[in-house]
PDB file of N, CA and C in Angstrom:
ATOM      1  N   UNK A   1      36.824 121.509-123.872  1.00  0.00           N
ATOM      2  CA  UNK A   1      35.690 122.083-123.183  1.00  0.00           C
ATOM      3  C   UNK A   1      36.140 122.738-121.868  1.00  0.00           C
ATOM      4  N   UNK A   2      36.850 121.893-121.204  1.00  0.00           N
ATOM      5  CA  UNK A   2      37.457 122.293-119.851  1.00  0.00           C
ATOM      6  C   UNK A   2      38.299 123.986-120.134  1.00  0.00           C
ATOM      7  N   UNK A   3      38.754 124.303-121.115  1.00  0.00           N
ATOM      8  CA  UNK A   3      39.266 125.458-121.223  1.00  0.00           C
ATOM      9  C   UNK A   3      38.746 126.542-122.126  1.00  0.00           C
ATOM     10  N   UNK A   4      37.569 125.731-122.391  1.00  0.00           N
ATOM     11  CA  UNK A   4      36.507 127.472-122.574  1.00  0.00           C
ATOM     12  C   UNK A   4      35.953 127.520-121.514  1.00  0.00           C
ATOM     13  N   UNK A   5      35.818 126.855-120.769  1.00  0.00           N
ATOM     14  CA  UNK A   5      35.274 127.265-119.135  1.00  0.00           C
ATOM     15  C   UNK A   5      36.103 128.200-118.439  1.00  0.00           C
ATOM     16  N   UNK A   6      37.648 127.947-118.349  1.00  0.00           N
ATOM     17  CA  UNK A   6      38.177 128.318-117.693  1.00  0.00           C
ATOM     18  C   UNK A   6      38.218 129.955-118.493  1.00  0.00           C
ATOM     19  N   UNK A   7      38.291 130.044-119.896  1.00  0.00           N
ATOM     20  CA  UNK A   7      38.352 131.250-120.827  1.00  0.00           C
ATOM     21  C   UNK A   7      37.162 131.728-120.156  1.00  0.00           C
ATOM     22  N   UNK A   8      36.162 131.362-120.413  1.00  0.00           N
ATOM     23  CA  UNK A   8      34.845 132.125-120.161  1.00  0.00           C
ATOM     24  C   UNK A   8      34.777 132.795-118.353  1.00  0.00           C
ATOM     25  N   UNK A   9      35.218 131.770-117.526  1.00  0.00           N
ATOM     26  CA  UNK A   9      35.775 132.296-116.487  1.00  0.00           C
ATOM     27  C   UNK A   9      36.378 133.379-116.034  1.00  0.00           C
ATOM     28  N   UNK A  10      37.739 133.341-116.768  1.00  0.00           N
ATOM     29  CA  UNK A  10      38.952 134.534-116.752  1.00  0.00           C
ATOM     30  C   UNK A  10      38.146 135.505-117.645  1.00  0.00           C
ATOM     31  N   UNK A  11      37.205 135.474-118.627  1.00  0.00           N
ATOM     32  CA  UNK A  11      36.248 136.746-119.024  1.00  0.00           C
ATOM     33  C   UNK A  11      35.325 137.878-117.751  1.00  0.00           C
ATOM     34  N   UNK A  12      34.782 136.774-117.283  1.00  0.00           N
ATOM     35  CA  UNK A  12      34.062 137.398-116.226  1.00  0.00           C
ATOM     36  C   UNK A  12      34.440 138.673-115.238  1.00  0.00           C
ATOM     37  N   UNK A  13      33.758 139.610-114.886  1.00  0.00           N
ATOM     38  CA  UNK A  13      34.414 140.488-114.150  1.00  0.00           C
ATOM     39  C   UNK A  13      34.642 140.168-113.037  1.00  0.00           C
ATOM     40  N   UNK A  14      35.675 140.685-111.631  1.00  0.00           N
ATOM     41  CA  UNK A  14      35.668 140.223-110.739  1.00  0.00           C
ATOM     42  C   UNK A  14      34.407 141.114-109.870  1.00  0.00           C
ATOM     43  N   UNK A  15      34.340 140.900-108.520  1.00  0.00           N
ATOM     44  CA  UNK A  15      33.319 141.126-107.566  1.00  0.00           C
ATOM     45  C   UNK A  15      33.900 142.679-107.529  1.00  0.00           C
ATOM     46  N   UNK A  16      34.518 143.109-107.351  1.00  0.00           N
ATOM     47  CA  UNK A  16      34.451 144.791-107.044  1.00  0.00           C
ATOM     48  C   UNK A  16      34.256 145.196-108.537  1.00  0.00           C
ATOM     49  N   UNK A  17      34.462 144.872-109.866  1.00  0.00           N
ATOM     50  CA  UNK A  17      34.327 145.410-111.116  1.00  0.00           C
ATOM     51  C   UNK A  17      32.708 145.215-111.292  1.00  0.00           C
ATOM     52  N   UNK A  18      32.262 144.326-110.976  1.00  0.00           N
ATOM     53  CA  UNK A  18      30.595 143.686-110.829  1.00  0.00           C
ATOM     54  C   UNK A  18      29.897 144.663-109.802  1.00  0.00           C
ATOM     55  N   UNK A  19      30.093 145.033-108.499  1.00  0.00           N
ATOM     56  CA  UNK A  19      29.987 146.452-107.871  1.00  0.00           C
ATOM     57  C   UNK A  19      30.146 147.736-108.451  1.00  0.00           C
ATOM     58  N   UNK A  20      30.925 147.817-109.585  1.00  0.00           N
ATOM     59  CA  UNK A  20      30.862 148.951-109.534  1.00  0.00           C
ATOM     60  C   UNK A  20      30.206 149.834-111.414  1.00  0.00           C
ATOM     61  N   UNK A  21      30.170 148.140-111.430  1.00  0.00           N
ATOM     62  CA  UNK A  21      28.998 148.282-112.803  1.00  0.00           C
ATOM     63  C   UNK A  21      27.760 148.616-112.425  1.00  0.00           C
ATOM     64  N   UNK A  22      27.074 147.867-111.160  1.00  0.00           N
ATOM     65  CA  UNK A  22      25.783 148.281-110.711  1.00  0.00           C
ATOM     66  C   UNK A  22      25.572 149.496-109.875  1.00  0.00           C
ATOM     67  N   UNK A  23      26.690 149.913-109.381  1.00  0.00           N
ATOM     68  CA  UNK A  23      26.906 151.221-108.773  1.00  0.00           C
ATOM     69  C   UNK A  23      26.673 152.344-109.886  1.00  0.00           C
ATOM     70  N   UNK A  24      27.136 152.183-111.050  1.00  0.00           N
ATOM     71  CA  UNK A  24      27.331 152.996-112.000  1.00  0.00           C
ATOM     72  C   UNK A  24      25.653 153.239-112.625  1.00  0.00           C
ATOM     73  N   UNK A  25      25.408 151.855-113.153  1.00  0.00           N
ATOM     74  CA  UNK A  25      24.216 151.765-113.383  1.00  0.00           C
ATOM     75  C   UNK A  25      22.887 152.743-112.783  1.00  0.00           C
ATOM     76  N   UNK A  26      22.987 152.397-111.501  1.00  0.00           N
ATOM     77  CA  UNK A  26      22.062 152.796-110.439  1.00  0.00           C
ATOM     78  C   UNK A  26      22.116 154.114-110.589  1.00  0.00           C
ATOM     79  N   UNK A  27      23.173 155.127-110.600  1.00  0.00           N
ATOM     80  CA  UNK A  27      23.956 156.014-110.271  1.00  0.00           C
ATOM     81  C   UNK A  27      22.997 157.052-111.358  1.00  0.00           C
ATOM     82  N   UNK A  28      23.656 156.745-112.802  1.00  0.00           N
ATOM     83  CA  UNK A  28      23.095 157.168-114.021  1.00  0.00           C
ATOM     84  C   UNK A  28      21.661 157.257-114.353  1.00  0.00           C
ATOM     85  N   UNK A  29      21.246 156.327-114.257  1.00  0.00           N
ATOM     86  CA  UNK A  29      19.723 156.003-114.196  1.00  0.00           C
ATOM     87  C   UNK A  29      18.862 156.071-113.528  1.00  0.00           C
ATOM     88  N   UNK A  30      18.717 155.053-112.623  1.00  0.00           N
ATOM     89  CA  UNK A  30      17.126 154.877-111.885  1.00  0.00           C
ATOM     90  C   UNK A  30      17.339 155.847-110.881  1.00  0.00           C
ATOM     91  N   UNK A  31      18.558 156.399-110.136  1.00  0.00           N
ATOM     92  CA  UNK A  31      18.562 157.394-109.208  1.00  0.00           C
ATOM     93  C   UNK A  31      18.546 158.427-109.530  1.00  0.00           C
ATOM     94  N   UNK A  32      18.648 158.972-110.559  1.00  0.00           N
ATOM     95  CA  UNK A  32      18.303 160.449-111.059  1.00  0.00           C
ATOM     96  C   UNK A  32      17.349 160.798-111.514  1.00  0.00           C
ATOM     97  N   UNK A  33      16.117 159.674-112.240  1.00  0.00           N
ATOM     98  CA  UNK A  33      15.107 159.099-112.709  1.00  0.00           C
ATOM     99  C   UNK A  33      13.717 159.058-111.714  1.00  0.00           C
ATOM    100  N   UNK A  34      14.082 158.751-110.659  1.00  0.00           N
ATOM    101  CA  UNK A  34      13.424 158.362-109.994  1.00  0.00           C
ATOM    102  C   UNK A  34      14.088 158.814-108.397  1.00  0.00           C
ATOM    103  N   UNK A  35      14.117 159.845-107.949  1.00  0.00           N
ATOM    104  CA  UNK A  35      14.552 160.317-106.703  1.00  0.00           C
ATOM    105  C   UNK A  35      13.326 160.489-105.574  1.00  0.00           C
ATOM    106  N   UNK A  36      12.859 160.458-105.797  1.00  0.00           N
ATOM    107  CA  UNK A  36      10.836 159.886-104.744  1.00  0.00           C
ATOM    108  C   UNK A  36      11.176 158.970-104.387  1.00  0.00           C
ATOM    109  N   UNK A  37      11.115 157.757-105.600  1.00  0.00           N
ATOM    110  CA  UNK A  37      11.334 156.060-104.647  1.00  0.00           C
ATOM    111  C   UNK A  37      12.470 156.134-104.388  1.00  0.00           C
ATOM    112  N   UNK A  38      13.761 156.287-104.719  1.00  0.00           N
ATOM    113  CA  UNK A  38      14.802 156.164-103.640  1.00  0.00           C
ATOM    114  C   UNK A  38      14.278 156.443-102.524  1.00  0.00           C
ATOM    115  N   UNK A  39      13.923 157.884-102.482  1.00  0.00           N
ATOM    116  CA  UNK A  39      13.948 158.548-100.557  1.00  0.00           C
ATOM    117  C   UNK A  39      12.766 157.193 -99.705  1.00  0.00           C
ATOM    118  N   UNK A  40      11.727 156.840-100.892  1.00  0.00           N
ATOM    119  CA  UNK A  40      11.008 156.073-100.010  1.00  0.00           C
ATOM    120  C   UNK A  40      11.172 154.733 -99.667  1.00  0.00           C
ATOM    121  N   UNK A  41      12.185 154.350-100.877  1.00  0.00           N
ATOM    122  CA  UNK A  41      12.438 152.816-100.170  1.00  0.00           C
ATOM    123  C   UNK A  41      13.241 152.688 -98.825  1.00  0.00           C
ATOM    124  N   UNK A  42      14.481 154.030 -99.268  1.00  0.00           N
ATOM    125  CA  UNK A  42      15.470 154.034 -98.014  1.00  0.00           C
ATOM    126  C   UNK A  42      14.538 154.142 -96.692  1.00  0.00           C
ATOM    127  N   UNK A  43      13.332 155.026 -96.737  1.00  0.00           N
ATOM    128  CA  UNK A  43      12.957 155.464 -95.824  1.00  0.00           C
ATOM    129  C   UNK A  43      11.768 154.584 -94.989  1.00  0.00           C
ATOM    130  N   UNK A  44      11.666 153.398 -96.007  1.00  0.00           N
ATOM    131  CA  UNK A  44      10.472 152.551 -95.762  1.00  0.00           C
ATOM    132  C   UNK A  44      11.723 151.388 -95.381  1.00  0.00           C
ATOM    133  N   UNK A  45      12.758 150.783 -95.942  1.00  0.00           N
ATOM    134  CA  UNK A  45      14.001 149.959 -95.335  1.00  0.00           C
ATOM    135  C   UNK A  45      14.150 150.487 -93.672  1.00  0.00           C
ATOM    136  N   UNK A  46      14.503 152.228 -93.411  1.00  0.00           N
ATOM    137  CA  UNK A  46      14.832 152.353 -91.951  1.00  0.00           C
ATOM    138  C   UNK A  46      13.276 152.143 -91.154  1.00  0.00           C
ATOM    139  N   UNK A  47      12.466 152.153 -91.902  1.00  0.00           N
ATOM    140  CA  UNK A  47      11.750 152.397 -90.528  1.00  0.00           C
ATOM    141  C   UNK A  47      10.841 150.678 -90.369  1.00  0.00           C
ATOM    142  N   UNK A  48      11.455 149.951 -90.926  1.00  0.00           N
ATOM    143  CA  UNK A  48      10.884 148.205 -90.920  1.00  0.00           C
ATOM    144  C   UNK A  48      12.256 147.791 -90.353  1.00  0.00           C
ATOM    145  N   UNK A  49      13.507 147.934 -90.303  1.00  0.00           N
ATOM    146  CA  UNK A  49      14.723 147.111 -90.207  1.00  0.00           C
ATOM    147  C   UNK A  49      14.921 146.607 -88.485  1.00  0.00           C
ATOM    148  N   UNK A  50      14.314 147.204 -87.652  1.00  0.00           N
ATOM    149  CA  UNK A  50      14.069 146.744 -86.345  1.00  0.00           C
ATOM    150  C   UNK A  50      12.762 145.837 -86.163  1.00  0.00           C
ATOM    151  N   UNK A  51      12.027 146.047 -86.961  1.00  0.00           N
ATOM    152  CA  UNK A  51      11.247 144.840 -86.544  1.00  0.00           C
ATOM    153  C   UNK A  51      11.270 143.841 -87.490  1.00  0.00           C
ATOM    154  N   UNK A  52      12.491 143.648 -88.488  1.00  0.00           N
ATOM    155  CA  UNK A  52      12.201 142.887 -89.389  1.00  0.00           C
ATOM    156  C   UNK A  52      13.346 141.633 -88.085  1.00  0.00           C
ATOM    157  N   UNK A  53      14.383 142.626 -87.715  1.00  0.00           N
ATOM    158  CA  UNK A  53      15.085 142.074 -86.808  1.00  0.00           C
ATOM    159  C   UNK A  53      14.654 141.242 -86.004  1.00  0.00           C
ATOM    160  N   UNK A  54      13.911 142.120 -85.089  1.00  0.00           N
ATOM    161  CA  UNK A  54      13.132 141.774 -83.903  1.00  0.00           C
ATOM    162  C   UNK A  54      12.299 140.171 -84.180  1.00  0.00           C
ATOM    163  N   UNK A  55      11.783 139.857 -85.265  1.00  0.00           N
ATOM    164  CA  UNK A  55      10.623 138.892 -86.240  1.00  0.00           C
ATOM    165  C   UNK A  55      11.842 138.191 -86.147  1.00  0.00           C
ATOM    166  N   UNK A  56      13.021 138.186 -86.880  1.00  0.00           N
ATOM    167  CA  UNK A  56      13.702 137.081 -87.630  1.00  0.00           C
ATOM    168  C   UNK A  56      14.645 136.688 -86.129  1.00  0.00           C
ATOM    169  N   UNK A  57      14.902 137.427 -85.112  1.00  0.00           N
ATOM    170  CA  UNK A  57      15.491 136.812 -83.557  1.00  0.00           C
ATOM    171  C   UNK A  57      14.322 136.282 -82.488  1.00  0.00           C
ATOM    172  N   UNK A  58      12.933 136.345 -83.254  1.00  0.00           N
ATOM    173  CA  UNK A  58      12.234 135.627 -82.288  1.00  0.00           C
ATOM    174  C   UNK A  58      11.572 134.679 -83.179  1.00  0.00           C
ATOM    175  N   UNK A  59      11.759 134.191 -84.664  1.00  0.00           N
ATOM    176  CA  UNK A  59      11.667 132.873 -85.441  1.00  0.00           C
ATOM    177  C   UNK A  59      12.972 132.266 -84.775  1.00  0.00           C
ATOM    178  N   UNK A  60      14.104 132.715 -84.798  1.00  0.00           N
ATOM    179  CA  UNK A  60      15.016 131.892 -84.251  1.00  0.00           C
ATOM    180  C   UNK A  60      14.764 131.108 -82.903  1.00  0.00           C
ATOM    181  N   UNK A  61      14.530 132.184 -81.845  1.00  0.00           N
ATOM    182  CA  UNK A  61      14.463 132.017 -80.712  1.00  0.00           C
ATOM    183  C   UNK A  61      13.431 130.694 -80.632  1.00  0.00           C
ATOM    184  N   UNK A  62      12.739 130.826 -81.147  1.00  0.00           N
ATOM    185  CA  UNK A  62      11.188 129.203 -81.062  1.00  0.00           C
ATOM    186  C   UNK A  62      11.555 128.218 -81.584  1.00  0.00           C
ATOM    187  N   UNK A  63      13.273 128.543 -82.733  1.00  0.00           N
ATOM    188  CA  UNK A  63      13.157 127.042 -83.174  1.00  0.00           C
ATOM    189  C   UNK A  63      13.790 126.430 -82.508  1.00  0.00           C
ATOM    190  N   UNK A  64      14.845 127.264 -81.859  1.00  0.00           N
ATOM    191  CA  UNK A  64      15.884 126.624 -80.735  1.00  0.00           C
ATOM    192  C   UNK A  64      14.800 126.387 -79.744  1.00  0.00           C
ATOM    193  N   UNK A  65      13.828 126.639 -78.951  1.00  0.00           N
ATOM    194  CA  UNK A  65      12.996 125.596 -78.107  1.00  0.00           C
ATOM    195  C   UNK A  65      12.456 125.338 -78.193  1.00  0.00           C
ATOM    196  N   UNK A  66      12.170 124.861 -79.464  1.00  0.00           N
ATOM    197  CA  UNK A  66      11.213 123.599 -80.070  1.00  0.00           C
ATOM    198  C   UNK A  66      12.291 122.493 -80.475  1.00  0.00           C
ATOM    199  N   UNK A  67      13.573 122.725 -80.796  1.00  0.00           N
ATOM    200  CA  UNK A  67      14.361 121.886 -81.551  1.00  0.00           C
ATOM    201  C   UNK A  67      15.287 121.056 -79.950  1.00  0.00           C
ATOM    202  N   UNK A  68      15.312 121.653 -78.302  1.00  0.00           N
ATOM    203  CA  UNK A  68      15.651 121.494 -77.148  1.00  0.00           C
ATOM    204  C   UNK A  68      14.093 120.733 -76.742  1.00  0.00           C
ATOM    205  N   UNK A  69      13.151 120.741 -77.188  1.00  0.00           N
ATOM    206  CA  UNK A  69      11.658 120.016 -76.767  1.00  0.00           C
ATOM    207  C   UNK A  69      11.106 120.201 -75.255  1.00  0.00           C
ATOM    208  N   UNK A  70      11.593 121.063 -74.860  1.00  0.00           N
ATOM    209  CA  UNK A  70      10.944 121.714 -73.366  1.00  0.00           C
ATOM    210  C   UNK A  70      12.009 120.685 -72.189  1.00  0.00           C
ATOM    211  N   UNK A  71      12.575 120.506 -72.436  1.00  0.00           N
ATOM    212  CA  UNK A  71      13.717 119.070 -71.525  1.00  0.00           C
ATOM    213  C   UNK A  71      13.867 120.405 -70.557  1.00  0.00           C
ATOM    214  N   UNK A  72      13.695 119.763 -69.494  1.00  0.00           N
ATOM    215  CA  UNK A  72      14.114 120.325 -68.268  1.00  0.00           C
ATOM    216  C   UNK A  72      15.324 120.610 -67.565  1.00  0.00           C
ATOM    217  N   UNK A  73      15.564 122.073 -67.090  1.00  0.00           N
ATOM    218  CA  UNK A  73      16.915 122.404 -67.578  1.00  0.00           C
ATOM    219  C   UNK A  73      17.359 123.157 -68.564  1.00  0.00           C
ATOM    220  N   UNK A  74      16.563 122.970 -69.757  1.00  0.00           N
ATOM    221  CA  UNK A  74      17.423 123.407 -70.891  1.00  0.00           C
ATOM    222  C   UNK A  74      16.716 124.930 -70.603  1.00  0.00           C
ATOM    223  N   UNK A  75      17.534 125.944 -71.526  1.00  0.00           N
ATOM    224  CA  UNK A  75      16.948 127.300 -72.016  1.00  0.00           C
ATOM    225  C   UNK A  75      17.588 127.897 -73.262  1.00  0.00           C
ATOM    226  N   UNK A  76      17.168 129.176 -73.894  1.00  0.00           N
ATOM    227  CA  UNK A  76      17.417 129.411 -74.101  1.00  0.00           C
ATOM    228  C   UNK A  76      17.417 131.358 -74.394  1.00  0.00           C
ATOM    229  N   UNK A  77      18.807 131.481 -74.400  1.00  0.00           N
ATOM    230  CA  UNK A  77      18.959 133.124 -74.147  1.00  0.00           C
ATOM    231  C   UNK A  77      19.366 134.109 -75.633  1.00  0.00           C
ATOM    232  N   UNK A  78      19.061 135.352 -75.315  1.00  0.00           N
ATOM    233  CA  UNK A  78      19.333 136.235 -76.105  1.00  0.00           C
ATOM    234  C   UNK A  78      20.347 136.788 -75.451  1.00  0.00           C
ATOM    235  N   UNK A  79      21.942 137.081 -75.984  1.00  0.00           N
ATOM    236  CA  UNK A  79      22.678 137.963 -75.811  1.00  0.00           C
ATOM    237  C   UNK A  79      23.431 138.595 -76.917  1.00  0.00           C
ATOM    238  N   UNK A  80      23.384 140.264 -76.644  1.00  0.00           N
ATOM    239  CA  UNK A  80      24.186 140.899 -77.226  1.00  0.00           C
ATOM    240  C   UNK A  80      25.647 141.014 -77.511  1.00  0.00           C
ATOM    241  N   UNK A  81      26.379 140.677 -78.393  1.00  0.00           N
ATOM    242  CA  UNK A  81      27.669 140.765 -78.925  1.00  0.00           C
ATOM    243  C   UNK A  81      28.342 141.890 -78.419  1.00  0.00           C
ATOM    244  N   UNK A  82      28.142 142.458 -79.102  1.00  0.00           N
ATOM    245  CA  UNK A  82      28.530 144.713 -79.470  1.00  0.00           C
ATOM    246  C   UNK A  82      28.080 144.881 -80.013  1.00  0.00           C
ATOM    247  N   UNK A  83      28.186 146.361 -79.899  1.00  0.00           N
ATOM    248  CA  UNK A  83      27.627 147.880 -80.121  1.00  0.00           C
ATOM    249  C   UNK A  83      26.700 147.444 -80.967  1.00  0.00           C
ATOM    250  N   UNK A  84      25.463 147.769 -81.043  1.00  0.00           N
ATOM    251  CA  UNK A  84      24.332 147.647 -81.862  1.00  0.00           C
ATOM    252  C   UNK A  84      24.286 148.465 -83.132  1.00  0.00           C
ATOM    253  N   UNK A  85      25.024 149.786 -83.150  1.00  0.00           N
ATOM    254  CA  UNK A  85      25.477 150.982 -83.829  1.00  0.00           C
ATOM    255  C   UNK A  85      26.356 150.009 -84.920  1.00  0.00           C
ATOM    256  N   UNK A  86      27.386 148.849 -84.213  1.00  0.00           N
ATOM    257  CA  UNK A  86      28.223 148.888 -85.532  1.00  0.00           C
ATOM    258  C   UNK A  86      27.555 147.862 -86.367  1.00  0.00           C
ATOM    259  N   UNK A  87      26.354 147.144 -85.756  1.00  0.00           N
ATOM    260  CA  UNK A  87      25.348 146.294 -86.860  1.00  0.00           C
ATOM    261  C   UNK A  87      24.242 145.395 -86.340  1.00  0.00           C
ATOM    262  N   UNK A  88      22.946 145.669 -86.787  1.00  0.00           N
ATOM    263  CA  UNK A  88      21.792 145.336 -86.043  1.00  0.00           C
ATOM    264  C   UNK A  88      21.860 144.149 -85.700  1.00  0.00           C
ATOM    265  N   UNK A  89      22.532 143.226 -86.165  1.00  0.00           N
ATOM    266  CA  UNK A  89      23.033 141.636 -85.947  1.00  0.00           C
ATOM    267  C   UNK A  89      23.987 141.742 -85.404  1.00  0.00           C
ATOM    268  N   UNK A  90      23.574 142.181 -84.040  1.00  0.00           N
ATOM    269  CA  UNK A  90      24.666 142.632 -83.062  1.00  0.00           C
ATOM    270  C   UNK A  90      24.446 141.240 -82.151  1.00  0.00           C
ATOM    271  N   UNK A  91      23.373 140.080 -81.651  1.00  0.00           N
ATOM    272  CA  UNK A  91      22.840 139.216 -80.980  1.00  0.00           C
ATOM    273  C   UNK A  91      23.222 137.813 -81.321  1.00  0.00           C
ATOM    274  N   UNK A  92      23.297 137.158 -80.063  1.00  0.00           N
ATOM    275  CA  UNK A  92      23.434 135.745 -80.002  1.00  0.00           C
ATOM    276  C   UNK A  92      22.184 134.963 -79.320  1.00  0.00           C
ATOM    277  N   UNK A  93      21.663 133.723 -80.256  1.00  0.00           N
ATOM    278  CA  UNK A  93      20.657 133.002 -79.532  1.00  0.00           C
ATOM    279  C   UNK A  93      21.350 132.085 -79.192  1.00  0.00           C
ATOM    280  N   UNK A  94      21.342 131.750 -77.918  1.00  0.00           N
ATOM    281  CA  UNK A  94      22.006 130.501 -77.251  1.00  0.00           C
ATOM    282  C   UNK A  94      21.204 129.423 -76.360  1.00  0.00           C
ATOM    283  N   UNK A  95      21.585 128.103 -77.225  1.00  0.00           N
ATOM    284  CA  UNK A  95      20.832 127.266 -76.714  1.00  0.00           C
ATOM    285  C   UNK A  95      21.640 126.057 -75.752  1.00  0.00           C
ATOM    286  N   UNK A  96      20.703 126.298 -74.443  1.00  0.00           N
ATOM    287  CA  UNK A  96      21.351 125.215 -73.761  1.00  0.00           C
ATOM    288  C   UNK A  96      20.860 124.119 -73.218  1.00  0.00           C
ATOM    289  N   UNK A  97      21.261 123.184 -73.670  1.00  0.00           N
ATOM    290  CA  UNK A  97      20.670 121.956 -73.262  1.00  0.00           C
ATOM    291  C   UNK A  97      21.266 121.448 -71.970  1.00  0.00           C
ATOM    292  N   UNK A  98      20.381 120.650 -71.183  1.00  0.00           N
ATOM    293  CA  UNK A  98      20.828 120.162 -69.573  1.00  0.00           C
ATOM    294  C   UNK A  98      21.267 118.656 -69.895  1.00  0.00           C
ATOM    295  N   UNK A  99      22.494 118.043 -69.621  1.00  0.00           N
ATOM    296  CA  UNK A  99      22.915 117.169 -69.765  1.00  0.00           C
ATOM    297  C   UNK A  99      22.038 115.959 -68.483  1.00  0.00           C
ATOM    298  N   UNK A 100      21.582 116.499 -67.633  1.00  0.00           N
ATOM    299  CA  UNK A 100      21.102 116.251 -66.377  1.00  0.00           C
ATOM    300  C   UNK A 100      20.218 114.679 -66.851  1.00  0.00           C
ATOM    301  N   UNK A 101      20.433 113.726 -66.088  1.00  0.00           N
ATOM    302  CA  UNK A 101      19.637 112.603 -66.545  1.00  0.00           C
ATOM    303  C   UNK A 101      18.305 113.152 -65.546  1.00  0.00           C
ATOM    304  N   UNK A 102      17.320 112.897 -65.553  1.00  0.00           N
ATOM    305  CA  UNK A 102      15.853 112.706 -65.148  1.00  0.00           C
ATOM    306  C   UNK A 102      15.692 112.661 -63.541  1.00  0.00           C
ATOM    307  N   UNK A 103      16.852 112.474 -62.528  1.00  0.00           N
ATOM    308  CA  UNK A 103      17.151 112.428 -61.362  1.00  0.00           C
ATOM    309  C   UNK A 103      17.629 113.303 -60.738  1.00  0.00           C
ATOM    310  N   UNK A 104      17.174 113.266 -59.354  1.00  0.00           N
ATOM    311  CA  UNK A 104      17.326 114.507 -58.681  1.00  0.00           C
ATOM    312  C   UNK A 104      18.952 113.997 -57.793  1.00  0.00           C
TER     313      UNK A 104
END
């Protein structure tokens, strides 16, 4: 059994041959087929992808200070990595907790 697994395994295509079956696919078919919804998904993808961003770095942002429980001291920040150009998940949420015991 153990070595029809491994057969059925070594059958399988690898990840760039699996790319470039659905590349092909796409290519032949539904994009020549259908050239309207391409332009509109691409065009409905660019014009949501900043606020899908924006939504999914400020779900983050609440769980990190809800998951810090308002402790005094603590915060937490948004900072940018790089270039935003080379990928919209260009940001860091950073959470900091105050080691500080309860005393001044």
């Amino acid at each position: 059994q153990q070595q029809q697994q491994q057969k059925l395994i070594a059958s399988l295509p690898s990840v760039p041959e699996l790319r470039a079956i659905i590349k092909s696919v796409f290519e032949e078919h539904w994009a020549y087929t259908h050239p309207a919804a391409v332009a509109a998904v691409f065009a409905l993808r660019l014009l949501l992808a900043r606020v899908t961003e924006t939504l999914l770095l400020t779900d983050r942002i609440l769980y990190v200070e809800e998951a810090l429980d308002g402790q005094p001291g603590s915060s937490v920040q948004l900072r940018p990595l790089f270039d935003p150009a080379v990928s919209p998940r260009n940001y860091a949420v950073i959470g900091v907790r105050c080691a500080c015991s309860g005393q001044n």
